[in-house]
Every structure is written in structure tokens, then in C-alpha cells.
PDB file of N, CA and C in Angstrom:
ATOM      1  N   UNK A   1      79.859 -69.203 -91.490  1.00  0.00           N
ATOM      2  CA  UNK A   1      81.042 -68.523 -91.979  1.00  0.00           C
ATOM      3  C   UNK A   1      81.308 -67.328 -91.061  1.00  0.00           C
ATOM      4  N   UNK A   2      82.781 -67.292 -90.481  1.00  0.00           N
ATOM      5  CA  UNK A   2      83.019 -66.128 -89.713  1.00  0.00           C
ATOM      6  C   UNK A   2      83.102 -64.964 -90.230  1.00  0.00           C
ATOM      7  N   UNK A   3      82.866 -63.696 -89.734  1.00  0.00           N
ATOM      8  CA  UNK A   3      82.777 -62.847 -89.934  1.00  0.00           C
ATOM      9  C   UNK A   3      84.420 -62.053 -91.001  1.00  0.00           C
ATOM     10  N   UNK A   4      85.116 -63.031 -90.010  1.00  0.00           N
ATOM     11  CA  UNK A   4      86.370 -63.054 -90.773  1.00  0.00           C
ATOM     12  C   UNK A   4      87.274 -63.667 -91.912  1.00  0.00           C
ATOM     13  N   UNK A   5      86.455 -64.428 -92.166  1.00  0.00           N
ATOM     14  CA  UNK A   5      86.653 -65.753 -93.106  1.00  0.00           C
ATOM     15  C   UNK A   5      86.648 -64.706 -94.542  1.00  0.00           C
ATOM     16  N   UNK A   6      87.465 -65.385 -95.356  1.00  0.00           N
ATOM     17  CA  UNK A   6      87.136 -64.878 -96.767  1.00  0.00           C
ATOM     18  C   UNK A   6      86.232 -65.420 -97.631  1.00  0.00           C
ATOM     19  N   UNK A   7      85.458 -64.679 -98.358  1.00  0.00           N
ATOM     20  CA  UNK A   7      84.082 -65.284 -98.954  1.00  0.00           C
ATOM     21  C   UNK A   7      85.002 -65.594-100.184  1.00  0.00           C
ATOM     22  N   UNK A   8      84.613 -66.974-100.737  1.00  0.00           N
ATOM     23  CA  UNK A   8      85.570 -67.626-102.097  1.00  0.00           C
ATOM     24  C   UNK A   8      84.078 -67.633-102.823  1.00  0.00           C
ATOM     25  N   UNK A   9      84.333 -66.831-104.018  1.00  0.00           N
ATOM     26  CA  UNK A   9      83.008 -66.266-104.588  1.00  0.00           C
ATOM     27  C   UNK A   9      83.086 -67.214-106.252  1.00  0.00           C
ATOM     28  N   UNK A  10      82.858 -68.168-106.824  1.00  0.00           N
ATOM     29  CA  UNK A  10      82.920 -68.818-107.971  1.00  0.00           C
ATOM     30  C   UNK A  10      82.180 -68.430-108.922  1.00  0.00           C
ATOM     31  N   UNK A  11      82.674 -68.401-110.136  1.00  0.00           N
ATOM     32  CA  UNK A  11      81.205 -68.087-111.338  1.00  0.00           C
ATOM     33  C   UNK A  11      82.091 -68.668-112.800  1.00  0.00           C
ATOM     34  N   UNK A  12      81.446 -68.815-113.768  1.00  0.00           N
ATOM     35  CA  UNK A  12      81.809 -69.411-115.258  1.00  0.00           C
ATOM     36  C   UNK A  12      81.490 -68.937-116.103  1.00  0.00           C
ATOM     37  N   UNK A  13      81.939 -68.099-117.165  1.00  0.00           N
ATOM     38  CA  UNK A  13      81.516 -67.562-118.446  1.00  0.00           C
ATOM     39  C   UNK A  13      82.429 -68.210-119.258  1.00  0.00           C
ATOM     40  N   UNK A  14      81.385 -67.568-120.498  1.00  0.00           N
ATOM     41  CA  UNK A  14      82.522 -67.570-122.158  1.00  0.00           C
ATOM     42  C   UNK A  14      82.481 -66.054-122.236  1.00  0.00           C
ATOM     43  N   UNK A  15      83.210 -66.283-123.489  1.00  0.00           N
ATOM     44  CA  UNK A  15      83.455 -64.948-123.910  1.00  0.00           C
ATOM     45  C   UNK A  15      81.842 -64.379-123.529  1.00  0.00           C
ATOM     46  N   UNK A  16      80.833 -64.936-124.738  1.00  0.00           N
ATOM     47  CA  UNK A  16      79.666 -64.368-124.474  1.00  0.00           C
ATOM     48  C   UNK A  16      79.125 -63.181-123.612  1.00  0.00           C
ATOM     49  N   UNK A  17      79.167 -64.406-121.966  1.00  0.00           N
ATOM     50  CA  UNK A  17      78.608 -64.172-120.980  1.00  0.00           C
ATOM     51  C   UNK A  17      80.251 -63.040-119.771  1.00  0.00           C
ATOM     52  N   UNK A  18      80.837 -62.789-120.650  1.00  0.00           N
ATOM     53  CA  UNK A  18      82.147 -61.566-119.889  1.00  0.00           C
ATOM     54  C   UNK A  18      81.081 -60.534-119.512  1.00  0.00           C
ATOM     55  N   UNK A  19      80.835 -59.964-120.154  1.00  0.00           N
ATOM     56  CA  UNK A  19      80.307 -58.553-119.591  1.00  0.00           C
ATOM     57  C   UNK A  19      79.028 -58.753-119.105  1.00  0.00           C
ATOM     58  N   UNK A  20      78.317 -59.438-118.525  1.00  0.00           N
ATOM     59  CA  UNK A  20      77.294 -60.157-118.165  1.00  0.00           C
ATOM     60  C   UNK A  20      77.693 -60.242-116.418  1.00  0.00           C
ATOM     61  N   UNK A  21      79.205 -61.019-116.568  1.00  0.00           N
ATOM     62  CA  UNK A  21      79.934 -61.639-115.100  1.00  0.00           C
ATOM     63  C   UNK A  21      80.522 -60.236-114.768  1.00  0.00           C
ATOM     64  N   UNK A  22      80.844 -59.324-115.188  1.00  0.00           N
ATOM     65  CA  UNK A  22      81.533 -57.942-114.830  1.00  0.00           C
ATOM     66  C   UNK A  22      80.487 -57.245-114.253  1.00  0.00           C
ATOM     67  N   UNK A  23      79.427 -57.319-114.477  1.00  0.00           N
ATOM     68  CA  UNK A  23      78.159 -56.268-113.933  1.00  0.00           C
ATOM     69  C   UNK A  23      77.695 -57.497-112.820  1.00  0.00           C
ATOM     70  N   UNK A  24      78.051 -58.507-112.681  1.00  0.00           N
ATOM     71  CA  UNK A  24      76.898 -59.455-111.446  1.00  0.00           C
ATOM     72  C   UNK A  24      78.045 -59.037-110.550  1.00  0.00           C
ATOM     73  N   UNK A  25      79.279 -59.409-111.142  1.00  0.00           N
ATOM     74  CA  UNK A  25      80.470 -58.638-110.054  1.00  0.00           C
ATOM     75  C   UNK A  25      80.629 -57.585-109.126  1.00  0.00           C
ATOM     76  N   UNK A  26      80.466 -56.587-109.924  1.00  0.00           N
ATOM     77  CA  UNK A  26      80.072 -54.863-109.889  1.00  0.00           C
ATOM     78  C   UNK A  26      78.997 -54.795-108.597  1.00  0.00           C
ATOM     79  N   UNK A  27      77.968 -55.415-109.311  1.00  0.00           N
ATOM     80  CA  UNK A  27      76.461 -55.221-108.033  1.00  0.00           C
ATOM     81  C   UNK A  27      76.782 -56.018-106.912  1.00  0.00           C
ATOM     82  N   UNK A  28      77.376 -57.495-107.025  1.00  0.00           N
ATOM     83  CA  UNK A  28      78.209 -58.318-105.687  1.00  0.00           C
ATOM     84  C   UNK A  28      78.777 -57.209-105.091  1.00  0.00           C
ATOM     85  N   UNK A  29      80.191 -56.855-105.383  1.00  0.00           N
ATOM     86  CA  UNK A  29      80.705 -55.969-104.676  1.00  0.00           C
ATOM     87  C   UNK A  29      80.185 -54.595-103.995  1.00  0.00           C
ATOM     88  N   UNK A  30      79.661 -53.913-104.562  1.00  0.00           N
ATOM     89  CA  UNK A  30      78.672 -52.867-104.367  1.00  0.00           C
ATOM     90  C   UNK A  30      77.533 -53.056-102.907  1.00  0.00           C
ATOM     91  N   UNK A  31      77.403 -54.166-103.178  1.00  0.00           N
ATOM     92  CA  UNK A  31      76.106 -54.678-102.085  1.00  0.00           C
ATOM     93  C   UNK A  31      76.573 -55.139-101.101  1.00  0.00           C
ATOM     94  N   UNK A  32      77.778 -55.528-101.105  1.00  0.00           N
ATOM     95  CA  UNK A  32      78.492 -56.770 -99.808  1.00  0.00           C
ATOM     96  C   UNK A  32      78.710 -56.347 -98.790  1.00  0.00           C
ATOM     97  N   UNK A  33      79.022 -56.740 -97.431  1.00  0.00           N
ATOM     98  CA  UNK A  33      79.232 -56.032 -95.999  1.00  0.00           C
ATOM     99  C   UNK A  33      80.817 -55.618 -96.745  1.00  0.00           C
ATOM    100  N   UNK A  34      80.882 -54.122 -96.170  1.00  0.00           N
ATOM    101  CA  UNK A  34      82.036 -53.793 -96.642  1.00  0.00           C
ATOM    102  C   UNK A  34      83.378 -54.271 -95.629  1.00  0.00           C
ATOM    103  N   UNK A  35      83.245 -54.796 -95.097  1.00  0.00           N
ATOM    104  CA  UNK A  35      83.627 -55.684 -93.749  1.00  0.00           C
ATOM    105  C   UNK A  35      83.838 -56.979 -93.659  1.00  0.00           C
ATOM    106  N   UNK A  36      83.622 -57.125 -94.825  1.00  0.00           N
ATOM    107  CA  UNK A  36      83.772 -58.641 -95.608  1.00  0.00           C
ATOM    108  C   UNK A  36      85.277 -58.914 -96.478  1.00  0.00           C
ATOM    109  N   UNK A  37      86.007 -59.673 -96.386  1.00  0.00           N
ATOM    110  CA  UNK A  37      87.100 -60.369 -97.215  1.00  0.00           C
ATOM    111  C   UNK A  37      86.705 -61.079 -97.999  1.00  0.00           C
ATOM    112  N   UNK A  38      86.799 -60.802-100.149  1.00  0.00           N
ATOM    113  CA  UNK A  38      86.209 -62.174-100.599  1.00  0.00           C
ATOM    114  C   UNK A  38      87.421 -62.040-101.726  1.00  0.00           C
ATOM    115  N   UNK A  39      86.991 -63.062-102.203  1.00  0.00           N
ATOM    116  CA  UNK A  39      88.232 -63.643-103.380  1.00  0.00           C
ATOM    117  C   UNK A  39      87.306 -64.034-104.449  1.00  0.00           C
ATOM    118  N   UNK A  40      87.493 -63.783-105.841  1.00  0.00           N
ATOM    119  CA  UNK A  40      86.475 -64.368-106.799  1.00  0.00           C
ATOM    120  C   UNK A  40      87.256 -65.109-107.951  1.00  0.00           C
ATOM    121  N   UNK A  41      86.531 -66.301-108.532  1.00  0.00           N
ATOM    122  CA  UNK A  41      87.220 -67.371-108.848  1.00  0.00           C
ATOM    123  C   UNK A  41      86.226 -67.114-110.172  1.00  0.00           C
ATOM    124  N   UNK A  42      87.034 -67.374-111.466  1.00  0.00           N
ATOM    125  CA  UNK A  42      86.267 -67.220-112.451  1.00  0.00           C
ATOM    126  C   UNK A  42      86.654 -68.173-113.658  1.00  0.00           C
ATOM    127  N   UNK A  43      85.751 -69.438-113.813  1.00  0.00           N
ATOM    128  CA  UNK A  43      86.005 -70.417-114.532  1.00  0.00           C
ATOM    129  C   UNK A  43      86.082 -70.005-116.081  1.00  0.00           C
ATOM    130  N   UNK A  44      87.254 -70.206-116.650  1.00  0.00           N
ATOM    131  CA  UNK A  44      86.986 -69.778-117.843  1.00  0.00           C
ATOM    132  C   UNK A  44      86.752 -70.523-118.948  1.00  0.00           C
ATOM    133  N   UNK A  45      85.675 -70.303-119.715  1.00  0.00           N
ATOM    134  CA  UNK A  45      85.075 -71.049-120.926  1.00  0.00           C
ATOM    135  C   UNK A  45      85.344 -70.324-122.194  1.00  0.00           C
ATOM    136  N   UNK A  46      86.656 -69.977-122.802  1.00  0.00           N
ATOM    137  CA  UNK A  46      86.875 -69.081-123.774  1.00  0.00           C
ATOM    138  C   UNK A  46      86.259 -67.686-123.687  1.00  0.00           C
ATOM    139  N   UNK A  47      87.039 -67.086-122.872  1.00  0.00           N
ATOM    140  CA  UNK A  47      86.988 -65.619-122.398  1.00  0.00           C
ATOM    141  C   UNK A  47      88.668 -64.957-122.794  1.00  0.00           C
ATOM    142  N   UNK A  48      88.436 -64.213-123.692  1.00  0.00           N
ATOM    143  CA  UNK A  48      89.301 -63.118-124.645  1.00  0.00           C
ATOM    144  C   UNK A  48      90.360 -62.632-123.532  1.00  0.00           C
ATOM    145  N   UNK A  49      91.827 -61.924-123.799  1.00  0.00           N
ATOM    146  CA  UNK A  49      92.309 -61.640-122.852  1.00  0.00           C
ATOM    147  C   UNK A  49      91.949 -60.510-122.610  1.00  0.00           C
ATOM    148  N   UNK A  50      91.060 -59.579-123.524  1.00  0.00           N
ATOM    149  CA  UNK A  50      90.429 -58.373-123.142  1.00  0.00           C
ATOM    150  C   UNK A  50      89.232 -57.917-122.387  1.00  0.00           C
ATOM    151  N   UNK A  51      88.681 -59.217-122.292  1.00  0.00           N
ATOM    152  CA  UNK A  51      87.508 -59.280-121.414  1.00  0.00           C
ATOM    153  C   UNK A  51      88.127 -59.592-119.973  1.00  0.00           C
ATOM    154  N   UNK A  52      88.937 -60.483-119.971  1.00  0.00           N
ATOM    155  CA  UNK A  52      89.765 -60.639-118.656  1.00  0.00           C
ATOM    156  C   UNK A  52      90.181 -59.441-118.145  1.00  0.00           C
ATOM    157  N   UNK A  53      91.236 -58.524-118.675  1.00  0.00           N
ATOM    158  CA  UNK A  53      91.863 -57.374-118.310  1.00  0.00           C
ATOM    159  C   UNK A  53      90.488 -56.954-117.898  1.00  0.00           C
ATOM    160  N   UNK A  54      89.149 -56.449-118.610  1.00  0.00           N
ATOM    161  CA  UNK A  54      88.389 -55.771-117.662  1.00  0.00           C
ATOM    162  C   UNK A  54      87.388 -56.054-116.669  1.00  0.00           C
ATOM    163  N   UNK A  55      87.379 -57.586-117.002  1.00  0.00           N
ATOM    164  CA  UNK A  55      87.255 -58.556-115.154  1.00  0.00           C
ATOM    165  C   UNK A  55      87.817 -58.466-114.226  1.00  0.00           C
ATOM    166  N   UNK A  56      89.045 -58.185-114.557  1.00  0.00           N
ATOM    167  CA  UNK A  56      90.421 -57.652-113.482  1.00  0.00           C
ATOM    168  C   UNK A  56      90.300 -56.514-113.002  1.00  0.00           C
ATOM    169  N   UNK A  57      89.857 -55.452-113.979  1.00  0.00           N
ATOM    170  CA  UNK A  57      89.807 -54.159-113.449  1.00  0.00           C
ATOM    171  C   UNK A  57      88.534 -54.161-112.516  1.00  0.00           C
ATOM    172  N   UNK A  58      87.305 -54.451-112.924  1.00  0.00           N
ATOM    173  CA  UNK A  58      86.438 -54.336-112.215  1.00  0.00           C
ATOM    174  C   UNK A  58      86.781 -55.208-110.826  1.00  0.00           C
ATOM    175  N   UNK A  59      87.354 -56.504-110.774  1.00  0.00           N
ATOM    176  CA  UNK A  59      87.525 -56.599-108.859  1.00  0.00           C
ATOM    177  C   UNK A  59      88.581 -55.848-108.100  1.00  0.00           C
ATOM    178  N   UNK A  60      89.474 -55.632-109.323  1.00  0.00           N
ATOM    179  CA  UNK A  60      90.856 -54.121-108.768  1.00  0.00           C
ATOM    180  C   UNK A  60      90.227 -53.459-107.932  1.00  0.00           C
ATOM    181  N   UNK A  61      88.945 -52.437-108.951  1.00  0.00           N
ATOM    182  CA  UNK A  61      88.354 -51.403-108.580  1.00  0.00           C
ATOM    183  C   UNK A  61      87.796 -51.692-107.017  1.00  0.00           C
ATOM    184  N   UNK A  62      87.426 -52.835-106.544  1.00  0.00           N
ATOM    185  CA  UNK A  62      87.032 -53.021-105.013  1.00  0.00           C
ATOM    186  C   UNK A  62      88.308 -53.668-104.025  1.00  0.00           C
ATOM    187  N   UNK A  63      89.179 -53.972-104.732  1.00  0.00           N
ATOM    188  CA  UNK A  63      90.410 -54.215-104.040  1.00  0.00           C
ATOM    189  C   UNK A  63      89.983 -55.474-103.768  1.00  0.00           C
ATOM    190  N   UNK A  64      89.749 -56.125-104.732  1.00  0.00           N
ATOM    191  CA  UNK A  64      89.681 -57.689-105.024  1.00  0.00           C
ATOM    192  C   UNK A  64      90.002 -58.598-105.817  1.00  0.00           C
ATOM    193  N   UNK A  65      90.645 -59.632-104.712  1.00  0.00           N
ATOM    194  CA  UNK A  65      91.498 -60.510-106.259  1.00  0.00           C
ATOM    195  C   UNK A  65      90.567 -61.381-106.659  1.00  0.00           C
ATOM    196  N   UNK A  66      91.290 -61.504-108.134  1.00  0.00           N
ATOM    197  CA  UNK A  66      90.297 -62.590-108.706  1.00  0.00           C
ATOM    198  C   UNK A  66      91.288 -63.404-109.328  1.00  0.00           C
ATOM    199  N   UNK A  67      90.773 -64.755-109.528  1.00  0.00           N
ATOM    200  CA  UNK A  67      91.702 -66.155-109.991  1.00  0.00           C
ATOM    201  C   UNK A  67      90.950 -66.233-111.152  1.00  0.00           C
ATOM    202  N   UNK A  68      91.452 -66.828-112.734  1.00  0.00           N
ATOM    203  CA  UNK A  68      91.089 -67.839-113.685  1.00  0.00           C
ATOM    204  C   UNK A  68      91.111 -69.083-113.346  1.00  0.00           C
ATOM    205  N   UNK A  69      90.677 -69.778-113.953  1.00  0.00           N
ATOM    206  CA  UNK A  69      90.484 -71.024-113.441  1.00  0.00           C
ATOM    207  C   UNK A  69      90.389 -71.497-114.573  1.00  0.00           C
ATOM    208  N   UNK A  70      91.070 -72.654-115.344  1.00  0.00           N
ATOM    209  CA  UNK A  70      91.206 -73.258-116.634  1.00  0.00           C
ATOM    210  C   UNK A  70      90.679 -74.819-116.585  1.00  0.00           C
ATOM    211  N   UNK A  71      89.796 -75.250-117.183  1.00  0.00           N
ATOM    212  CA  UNK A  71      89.322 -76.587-117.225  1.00  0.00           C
ATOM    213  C   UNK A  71      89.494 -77.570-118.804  1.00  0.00           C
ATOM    214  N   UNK A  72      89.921 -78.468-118.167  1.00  0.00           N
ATOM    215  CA  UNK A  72      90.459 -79.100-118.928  1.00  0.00           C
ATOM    216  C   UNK A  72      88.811 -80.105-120.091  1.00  0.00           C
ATOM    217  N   UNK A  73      88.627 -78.855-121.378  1.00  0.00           N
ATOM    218  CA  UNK A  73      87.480 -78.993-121.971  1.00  0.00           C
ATOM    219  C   UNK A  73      87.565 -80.315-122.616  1.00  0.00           C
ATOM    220  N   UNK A  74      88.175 -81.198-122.781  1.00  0.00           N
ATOM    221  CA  UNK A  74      88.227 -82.567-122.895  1.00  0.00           C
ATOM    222  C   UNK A  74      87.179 -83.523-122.356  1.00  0.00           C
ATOM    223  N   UNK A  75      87.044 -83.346-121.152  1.00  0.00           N
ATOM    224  CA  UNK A  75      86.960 -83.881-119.873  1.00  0.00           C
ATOM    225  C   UNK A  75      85.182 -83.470-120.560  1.00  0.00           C
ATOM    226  N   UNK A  76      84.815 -82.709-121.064  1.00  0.00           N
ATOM    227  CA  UNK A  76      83.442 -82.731-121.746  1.00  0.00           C
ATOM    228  C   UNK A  76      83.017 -82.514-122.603  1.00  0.00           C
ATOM    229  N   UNK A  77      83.732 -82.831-123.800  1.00  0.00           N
ATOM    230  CA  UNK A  77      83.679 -83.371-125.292  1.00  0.00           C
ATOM    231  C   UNK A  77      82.608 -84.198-125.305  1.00  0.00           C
ATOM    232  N   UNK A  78      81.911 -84.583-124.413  1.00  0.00           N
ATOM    233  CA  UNK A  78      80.726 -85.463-125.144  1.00  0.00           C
ATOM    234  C   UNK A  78      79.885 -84.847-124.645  1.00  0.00           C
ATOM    235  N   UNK A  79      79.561 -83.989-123.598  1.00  0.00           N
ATOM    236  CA  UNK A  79      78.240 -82.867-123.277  1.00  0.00           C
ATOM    237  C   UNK A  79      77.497 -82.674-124.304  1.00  0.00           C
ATOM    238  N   UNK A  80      76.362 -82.969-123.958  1.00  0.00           N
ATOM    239  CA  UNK A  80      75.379 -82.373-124.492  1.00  0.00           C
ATOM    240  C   UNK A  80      74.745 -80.814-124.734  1.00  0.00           C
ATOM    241  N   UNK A  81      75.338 -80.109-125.734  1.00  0.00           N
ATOM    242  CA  UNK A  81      75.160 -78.484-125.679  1.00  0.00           C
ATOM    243  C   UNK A  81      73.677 -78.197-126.578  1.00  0.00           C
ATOM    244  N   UNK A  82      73.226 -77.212-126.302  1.00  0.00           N
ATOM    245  CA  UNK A  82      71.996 -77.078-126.699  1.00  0.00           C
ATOM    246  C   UNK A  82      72.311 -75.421-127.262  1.00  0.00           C
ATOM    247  N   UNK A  83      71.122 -74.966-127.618  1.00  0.00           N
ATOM    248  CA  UNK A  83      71.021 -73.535-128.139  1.00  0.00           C
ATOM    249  C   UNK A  83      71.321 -72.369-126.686  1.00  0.00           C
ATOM    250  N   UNK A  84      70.973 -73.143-126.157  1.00  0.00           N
ATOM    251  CA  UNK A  84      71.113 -72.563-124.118  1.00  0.00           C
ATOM    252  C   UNK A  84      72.214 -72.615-123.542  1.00  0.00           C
ATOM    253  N   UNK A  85      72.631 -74.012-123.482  1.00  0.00           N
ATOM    254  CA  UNK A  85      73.334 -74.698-122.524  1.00  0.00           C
ATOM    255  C   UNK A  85      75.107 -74.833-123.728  1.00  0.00           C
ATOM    256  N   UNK A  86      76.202 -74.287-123.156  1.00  0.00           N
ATOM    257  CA  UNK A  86      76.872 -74.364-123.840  1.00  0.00           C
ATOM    258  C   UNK A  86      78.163 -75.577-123.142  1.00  0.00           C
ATOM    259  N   UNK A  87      78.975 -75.979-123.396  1.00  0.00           N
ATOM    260  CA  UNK A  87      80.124 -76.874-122.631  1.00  0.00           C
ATOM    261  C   UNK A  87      80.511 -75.879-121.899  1.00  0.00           C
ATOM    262  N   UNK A  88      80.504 -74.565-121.580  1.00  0.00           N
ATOM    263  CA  UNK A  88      81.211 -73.846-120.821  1.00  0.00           C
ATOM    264  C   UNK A  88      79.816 -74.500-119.485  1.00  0.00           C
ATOM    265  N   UNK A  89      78.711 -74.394-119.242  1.00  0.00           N
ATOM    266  CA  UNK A  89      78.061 -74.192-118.703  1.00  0.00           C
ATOM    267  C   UNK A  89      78.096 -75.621-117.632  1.00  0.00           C
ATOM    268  N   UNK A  90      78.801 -76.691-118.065  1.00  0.00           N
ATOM    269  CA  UNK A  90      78.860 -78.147-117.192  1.00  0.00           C
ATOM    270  C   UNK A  90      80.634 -77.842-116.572  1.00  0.00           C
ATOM    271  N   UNK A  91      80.983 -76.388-116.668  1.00  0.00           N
ATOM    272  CA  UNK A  91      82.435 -76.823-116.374  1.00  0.00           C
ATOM    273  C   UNK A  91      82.377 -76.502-114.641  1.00  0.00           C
ATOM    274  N   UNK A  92      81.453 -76.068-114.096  1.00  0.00           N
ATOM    275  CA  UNK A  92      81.004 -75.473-112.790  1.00  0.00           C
ATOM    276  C   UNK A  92      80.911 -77.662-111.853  1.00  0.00           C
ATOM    277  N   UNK A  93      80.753 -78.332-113.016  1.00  0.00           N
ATOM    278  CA  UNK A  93      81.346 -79.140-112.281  1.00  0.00           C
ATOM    279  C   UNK A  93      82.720 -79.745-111.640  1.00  0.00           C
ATOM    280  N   UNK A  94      83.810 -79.280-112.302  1.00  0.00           N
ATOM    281  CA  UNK A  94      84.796 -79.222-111.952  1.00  0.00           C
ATOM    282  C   UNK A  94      85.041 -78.425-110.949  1.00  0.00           C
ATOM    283  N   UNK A  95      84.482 -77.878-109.961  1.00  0.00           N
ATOM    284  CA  UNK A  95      84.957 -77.047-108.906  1.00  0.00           C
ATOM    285  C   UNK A  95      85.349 -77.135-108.378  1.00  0.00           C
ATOM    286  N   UNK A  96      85.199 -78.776-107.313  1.00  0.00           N
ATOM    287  CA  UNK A  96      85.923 -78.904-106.436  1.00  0.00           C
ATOM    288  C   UNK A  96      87.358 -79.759-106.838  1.00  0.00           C
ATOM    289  N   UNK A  97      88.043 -79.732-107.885  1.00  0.00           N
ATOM    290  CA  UNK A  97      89.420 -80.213-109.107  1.00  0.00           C
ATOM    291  C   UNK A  97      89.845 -79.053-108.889  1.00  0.00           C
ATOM    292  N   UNK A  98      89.614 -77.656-109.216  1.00  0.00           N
ATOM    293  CA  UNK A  98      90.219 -76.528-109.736  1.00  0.00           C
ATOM    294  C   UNK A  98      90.971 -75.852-108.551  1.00  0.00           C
ATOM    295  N   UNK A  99      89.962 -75.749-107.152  1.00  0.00           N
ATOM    296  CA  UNK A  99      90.434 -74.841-106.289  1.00  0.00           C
ATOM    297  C   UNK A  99      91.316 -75.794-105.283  1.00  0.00           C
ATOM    298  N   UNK A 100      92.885 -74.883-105.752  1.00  0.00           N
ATOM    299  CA  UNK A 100      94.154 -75.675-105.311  1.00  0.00           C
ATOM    300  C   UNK A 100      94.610 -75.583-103.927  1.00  0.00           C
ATOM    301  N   UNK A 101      94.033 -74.778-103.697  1.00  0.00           N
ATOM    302  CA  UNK A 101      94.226 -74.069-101.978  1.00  0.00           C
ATOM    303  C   UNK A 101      93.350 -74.571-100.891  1.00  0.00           C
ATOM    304  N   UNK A 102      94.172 -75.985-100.455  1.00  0.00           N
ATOM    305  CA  UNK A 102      93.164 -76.565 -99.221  1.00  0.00           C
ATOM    306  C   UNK A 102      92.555 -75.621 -98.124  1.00  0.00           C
ATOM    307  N   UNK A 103      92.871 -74.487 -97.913  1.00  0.00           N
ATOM    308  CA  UNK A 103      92.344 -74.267 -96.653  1.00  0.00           C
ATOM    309  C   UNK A 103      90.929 -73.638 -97.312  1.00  0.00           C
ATOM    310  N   UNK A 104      90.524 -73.537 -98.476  1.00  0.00           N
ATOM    311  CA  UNK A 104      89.511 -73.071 -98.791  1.00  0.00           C
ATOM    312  C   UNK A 104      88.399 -74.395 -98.598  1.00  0.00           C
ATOM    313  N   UNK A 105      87.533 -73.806 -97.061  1.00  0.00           N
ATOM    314  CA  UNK A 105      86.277 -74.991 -97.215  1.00  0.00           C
ATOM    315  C   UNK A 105      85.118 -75.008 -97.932  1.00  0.00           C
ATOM    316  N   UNK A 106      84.744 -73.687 -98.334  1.00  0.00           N
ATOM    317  CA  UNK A 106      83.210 -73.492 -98.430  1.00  0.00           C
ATOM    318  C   UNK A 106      83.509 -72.783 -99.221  1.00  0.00           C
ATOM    319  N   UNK A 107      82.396 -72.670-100.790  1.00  0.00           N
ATOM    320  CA  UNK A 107      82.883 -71.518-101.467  1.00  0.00           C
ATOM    321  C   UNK A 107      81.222 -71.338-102.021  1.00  0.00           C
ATOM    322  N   UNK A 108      80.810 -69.597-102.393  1.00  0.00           N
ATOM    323  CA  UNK A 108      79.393 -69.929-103.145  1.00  0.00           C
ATOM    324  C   UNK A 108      79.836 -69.614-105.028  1.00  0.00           C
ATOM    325  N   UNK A 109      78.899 -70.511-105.415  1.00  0.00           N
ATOM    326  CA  UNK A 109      78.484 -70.257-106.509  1.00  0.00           C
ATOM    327  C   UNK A 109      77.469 -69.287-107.027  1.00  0.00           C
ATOM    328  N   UNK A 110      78.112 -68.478-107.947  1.00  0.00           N
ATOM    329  CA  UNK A 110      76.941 -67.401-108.772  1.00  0.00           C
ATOM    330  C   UNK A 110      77.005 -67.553-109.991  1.00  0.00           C
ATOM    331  N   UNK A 111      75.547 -67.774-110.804  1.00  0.00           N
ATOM    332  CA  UNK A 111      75.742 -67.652-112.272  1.00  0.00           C
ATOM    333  C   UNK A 111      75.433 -66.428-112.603  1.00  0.00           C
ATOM    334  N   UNK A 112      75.877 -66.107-113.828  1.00  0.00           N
ATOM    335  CA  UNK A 112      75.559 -64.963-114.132  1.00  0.00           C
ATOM    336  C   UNK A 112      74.195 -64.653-114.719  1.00  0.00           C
TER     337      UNK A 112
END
């Protein structure tokens, strides 16, 4: 990845796990070459619009955009969810469906 390239940064919560993805965010940004271009993509698994607004604020705050990303929870109505593992947590398979923007080749994944 070039130095110039934009880092396409992916991750998935529920509501739950919002303020969980706002602080892995926070320390991402905080830590990153400040010399770096990234974009963060955030799959949403029933996340409140108030948890959003302050997902938003927190990549604002580094002058970073961030995308929702909506998956069509149908598509895993028969998942197997556990006390752990919730249907939000198999939607990280849909990744390469969601991101609409061909020129994006490479993107990393972070869980929270």
C-alpha cells in the first residue's frame, strides 16, 4: 500500500458494541502515521442514531470520513447466534457486496 493510498478501515457493531468501536477508533486514529489518508467503513448491526452521531463525531474530530454500511439481515436469518456471537457478528461477511466504490482494492478489517 502506497504511502499515498487511502487506508479503507472496516469494522461492525450493534448498538452494544458503539462505544466499544468509538474508543478502537479514537486509539486507531491517535496512533496512525499522521501522513496517512484513511476512510472508515462501519457495518451496521442495529446501532441507534445517537451512537452514530457520536461515531461521526469521533472520526470528524480527526478529519475523517466515515460510511454506514447497511446489510441486508435477511441474508442471515438462519445464523447461528450464541450468547457471544450475535447475527451482527457474520455480517463482516458481506464486505466485499457493501463497498460500492471500485477503485477501493484492499481494505483492513478491525473488530472491536
Amino acid at each position: 500500500m502506497g504511502k499515498n493510498e487511502t487506508m479503507h478501515i472496516v469494522s461492525c457493531a450493534d448498538d452494544n458494541y458503539a462505544r466499544h468501536l468509538g474508543g478502537m477508533f479514537a486509539s486507531l486514529l491517535m496512533n496512525m502515521d499522521k501522513t496517512r489518508n484513511a476512510k472508515l467503513y462501519v457495518i451496521d448491526g442495529g446501532i441507534t442514531a445517537e451512537n452514530k452521531d457520536k461515531l461521526e463525531q469521533t472520526a470528524m474530530s480527526f478529519g475523517t470520513p466515515l460510511e454506514f454500511l447497511e446489510v441486508d439481515a435477511d441474508q442471515y436469518k438462519h445464523a447461528v447466534e450464541s450468547s457471544h456471537i450475535t447475527k451482527a457478528a457474520y455480517y463482516r461477511i458481506s464486505i466485499p457486496d457493501l463497498i460500492k466504490d471500485e477503485s477501493v482494492k484492499r481494505m483492513i478489517y478491525i473488530d472491536c
